[in-house]
N, C-alpha and C. Protein backbone atom coordinates (compact mmCIF):
# COMPACT_ATOMS: atom_id res chain seq x y z
N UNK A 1 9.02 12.15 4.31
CA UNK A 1 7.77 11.61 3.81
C UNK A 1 7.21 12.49 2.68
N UNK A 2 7.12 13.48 2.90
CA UNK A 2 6.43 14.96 1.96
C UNK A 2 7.49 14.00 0.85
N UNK A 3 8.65 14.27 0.57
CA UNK A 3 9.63 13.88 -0.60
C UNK A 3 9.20 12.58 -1.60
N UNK A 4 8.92 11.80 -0.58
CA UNK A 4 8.21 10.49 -1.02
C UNK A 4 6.97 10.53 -1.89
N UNK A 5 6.26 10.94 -1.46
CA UNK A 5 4.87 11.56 -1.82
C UNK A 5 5.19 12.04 -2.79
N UNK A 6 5.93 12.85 -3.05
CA UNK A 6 6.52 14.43 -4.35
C UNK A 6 6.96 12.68 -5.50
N UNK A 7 7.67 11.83 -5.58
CA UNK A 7 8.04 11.46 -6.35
C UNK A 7 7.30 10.03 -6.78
N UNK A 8 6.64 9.52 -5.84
CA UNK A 8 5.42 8.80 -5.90
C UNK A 8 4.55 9.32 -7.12
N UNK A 9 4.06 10.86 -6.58
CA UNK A 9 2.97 11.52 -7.36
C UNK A 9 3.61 11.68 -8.71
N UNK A 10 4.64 12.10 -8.98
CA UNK A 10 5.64 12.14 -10.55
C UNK A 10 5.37 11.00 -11.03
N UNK A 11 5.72 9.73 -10.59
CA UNK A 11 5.70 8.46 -11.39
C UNK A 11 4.61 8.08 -11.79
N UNK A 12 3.82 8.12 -10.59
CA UNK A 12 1.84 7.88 -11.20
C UNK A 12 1.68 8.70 -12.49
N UNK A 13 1.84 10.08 -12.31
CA UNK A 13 1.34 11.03 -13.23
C UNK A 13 1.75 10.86 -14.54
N UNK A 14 3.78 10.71 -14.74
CA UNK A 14 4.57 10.29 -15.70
C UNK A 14 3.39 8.70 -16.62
N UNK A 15 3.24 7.71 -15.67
CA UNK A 15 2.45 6.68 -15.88
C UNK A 15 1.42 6.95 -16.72
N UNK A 16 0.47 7.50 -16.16
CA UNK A 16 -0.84 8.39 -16.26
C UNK A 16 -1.09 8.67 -17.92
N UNK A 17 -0.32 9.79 -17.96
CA UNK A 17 0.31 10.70 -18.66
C UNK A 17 0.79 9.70 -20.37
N UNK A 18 1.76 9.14 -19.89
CA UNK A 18 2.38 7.66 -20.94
C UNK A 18 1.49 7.42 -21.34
N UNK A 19 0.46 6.58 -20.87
CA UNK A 19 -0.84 5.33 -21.30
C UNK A 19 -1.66 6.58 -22.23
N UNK A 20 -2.10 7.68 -21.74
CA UNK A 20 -2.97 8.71 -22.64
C UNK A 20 -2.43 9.15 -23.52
N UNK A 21 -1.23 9.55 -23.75
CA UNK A 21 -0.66 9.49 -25.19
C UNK A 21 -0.33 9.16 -25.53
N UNK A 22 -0.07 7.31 -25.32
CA UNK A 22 0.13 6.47 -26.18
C UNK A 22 -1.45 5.95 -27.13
N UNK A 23 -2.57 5.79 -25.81
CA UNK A 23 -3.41 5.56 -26.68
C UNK A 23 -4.04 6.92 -27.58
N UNK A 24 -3.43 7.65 -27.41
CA UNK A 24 -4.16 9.32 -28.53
C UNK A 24 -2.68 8.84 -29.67
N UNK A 25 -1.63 8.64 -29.46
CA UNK A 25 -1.01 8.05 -30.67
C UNK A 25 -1.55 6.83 -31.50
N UNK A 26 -1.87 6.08 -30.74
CA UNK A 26 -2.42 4.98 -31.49
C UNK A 26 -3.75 5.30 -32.49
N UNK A 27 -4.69 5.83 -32.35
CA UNK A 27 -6.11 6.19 -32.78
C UNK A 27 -5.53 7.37 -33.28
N UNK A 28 -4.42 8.25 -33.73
CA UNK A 28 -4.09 9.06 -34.31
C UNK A 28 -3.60 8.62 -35.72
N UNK A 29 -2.50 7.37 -35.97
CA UNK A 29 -2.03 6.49 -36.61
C UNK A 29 -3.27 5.61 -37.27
N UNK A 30 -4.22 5.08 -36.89
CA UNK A 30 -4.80 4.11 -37.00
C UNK A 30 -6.23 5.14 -37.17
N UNK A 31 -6.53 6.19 -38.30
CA UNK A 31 -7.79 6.99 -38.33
C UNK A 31 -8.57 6.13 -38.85
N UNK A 32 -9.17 5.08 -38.77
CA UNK A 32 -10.32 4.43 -39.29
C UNK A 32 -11.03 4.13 -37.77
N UNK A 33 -12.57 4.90 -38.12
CA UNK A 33 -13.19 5.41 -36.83
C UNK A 33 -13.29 3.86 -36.67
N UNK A 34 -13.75 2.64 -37.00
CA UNK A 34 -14.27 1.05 -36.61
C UNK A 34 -13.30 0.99 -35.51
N UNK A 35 -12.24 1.01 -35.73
CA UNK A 35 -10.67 1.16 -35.07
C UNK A 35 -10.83 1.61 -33.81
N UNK A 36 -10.58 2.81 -33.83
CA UNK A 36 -10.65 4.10 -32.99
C UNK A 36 -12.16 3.88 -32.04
N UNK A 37 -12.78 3.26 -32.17
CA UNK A 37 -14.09 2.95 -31.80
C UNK A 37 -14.10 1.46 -30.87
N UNK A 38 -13.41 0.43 -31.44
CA UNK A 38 -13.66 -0.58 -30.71
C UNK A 38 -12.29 -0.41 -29.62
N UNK A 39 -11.00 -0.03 -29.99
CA UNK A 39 -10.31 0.42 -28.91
C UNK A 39 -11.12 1.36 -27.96
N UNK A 40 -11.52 2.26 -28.45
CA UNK A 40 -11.96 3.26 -27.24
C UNK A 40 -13.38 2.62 -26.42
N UNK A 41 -14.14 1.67 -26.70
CA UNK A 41 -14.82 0.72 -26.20
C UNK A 41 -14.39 -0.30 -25.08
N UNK A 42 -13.22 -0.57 -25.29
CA UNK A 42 -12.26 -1.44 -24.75
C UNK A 42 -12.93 -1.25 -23.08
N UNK A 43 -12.79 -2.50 -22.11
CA UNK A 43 -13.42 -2.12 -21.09
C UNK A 43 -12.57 -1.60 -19.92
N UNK A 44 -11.12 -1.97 -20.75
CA UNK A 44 -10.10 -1.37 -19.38
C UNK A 44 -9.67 0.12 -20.36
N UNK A 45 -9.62 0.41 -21.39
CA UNK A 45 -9.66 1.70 -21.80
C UNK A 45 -10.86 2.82 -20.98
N UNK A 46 -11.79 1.80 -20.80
CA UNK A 46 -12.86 2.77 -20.40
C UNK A 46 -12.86 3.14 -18.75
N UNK A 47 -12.14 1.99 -18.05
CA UNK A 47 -12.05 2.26 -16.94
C UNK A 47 -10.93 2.93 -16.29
N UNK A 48 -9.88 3.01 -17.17
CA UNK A 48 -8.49 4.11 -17.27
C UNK A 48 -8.78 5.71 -17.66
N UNK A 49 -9.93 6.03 -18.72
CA UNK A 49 -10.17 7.14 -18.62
C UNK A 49 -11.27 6.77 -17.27
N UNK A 50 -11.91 6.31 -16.86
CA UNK A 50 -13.04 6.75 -15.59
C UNK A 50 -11.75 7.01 -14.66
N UNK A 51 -10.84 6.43 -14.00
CA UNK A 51 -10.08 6.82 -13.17
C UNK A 51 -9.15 7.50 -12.88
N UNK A 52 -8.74 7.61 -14.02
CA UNK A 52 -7.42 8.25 -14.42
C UNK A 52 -7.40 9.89 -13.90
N UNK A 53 -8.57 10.61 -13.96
CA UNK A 53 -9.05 12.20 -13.24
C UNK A 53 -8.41 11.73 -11.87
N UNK A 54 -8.71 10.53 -11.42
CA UNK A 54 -9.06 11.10 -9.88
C UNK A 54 -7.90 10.71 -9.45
N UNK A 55 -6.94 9.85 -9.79
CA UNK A 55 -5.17 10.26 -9.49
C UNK A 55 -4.23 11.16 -10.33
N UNK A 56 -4.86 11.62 -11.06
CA UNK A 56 -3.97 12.79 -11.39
C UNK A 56 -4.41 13.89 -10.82
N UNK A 57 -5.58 14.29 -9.91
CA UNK A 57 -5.77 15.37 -9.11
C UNK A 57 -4.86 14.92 -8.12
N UNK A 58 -4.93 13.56 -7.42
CA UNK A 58 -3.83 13.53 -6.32
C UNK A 58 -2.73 14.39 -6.40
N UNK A 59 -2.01 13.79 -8.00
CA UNK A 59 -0.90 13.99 -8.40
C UNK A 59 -0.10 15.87 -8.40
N UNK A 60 -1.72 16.28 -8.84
CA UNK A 60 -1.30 17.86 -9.31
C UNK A 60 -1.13 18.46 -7.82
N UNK A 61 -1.97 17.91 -6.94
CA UNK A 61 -2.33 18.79 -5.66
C UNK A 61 -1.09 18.54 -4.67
N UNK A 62 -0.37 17.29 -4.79
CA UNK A 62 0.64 16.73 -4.24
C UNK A 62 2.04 17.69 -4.90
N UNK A 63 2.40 17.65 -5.97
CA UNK A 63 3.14 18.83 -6.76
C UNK A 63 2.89 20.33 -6.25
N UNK A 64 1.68 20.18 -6.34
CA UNK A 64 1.44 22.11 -5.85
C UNK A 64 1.80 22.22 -4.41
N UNK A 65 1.29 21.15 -3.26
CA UNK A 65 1.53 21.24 -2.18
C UNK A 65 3.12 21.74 -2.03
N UNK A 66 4.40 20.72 -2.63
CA UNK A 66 5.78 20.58 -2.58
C UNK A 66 6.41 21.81 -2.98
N UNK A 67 5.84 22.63 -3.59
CA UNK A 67 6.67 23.55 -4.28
C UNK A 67 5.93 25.06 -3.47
N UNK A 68 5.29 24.84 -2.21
CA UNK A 68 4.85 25.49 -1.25
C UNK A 68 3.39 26.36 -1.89
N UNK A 69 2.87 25.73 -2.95
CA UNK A 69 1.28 26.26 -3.30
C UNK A 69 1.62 27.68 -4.45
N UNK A 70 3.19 27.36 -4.93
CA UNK A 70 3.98 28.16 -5.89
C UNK A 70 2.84 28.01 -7.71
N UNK A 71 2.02 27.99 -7.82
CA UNK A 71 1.17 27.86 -8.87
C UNK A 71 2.43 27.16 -10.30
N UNK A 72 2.89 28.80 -10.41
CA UNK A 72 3.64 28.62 -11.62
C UNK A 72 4.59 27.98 -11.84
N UNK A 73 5.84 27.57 -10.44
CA UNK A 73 6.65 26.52 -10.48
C UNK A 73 5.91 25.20 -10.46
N UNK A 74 4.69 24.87 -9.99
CA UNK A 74 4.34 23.48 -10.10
C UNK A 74 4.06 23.56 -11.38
N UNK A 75 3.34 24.55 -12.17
CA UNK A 75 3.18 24.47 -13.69
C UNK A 75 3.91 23.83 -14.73
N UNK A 76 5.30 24.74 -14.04
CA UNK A 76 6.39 24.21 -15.03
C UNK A 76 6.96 22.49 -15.16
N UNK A 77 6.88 22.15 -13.59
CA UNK A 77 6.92 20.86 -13.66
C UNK A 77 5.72 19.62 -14.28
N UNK A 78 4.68 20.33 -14.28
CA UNK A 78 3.93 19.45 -14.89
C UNK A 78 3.94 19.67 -15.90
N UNK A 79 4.27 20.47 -16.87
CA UNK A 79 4.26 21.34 -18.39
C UNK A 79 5.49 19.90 -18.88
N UNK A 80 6.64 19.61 -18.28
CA UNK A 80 7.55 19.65 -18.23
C UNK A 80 7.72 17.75 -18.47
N UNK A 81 6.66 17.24 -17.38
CA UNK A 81 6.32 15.83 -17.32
C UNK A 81 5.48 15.32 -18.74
N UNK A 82 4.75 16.22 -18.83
CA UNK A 82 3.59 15.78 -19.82
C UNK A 82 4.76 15.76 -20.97
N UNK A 83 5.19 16.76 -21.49
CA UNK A 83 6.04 16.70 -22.65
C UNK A 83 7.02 15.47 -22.77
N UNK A 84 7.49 15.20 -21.37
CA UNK A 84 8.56 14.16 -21.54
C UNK A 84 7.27 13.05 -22.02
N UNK A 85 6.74 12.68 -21.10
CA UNK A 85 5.51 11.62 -21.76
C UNK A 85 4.81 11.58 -22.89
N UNK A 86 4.54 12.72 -23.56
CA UNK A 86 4.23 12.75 -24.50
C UNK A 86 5.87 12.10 -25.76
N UNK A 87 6.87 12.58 -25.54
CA UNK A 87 7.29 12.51 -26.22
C UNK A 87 7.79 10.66 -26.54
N UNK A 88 7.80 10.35 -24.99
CA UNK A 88 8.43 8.97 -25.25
C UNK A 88 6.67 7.82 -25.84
N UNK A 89 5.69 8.16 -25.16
CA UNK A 89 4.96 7.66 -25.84
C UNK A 89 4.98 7.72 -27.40
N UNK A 90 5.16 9.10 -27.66
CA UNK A 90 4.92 9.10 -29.54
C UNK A 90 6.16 8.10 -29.98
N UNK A 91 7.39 8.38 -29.26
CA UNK A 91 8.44 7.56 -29.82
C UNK A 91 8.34 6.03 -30.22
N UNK A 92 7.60 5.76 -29.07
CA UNK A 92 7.30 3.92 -28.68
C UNK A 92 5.93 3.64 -30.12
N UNK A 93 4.87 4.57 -30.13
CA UNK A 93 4.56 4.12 -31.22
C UNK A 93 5.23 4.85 -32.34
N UNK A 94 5.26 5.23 -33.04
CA UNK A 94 5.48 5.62 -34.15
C UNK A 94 7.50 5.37 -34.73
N UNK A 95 8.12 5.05 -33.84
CA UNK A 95 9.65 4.52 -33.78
C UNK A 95 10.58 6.10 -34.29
N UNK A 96 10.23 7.00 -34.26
CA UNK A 96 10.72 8.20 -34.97
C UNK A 96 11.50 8.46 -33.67
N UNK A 97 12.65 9.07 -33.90
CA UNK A 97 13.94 9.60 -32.74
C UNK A 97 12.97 10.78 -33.12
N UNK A 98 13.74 11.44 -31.69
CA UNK A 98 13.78 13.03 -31.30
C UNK A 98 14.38 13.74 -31.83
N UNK A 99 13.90 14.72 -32.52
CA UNK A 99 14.74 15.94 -32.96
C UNK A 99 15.26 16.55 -32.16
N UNK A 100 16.17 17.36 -32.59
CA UNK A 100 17.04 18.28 -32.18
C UNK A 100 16.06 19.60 -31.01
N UNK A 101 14.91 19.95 -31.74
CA UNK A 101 14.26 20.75 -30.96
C UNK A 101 13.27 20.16 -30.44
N UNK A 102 13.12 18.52 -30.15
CA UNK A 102 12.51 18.06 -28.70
C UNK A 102 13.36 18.25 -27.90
N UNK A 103 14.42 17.50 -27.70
CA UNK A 103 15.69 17.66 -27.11
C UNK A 103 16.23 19.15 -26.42
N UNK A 104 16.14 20.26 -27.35
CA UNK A 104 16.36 21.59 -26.78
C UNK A 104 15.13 21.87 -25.59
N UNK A 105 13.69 21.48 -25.88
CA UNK A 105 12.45 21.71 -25.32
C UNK A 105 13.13 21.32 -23.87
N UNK A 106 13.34 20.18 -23.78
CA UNK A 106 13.40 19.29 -22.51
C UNK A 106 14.80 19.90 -21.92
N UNK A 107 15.69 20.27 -22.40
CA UNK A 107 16.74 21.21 -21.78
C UNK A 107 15.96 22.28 -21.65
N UNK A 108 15.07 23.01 -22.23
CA UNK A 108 14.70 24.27 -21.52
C UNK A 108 14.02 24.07 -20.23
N UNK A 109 13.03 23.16 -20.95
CA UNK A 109 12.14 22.77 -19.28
C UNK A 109 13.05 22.36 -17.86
N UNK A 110 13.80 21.59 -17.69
CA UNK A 110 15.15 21.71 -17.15
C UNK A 110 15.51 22.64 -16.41
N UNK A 111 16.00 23.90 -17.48
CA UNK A 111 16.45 25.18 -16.99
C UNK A 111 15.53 25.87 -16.58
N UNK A 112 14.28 25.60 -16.94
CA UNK A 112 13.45 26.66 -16.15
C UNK A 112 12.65 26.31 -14.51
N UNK A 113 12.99 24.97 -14.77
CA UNK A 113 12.76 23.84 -13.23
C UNK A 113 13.71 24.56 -12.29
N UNK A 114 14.86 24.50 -12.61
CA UNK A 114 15.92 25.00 -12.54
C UNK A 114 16.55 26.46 -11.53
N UNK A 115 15.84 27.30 -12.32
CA UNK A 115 15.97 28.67 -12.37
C UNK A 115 14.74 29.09 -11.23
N UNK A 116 13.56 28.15 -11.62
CA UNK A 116 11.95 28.59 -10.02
C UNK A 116 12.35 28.31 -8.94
N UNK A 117 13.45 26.71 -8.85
CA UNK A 117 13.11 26.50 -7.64
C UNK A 117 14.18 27.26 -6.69
């Protein structure tokens, strides 16, 4: 069950995680505040940031729990998630492949997942 939970909480967070930097890509691309303004108005934008805190605390506390209250190994895994999310969000908007040193990033994070646990 604990295991379940551990990968439950990844996917929410991965989720989470996606939607917020896709919409910080979008209003990044699109700098005309009218823009950036009536999206961020939006009423399910507004209710994704109201909620969005209170399952990603699930998420972090569920991670910290799994890795036995290890601070810095849960760090790395969340260091580790966000980047992947970050990266595939920027990809989806903006259509740009990964460089060579995203790619190395996410092999390091990897190895250093890797190497804590």
């Amino acid at each position: 069950m604990k295991k379940l939970n551990l990968y439950i909480a990844l996917l929410i967070q991965f989720f989470l995680l996606t939607i917020f930097f896709y919409i910080d890509a979008i209003n990044i691309i699109e700098p005309i505040w009218k823009k950036v303004l009536n999206f961020g108005l939006n009423p399910l934008v507004l209710l994704f940031y109201a909620l969005a805190p209170i399952a990603l605390w699930w998420t972090h506390r569920t991670i910290y729990q799994f890795t036995k209250n290890d601070f810095w190994y849960a760090g790395i895994i969340h260091t580790l998630l966000a980047q992947i999310a970050y990266l595939g969000a920027s990809y989806i908007v903006t259509q740009q492949p990964l460089s060579s040193r995203n790619w190395l990033s996410i092999l390091l994070g990897i190895v250093g997942i890797a190497i804590s646990a």
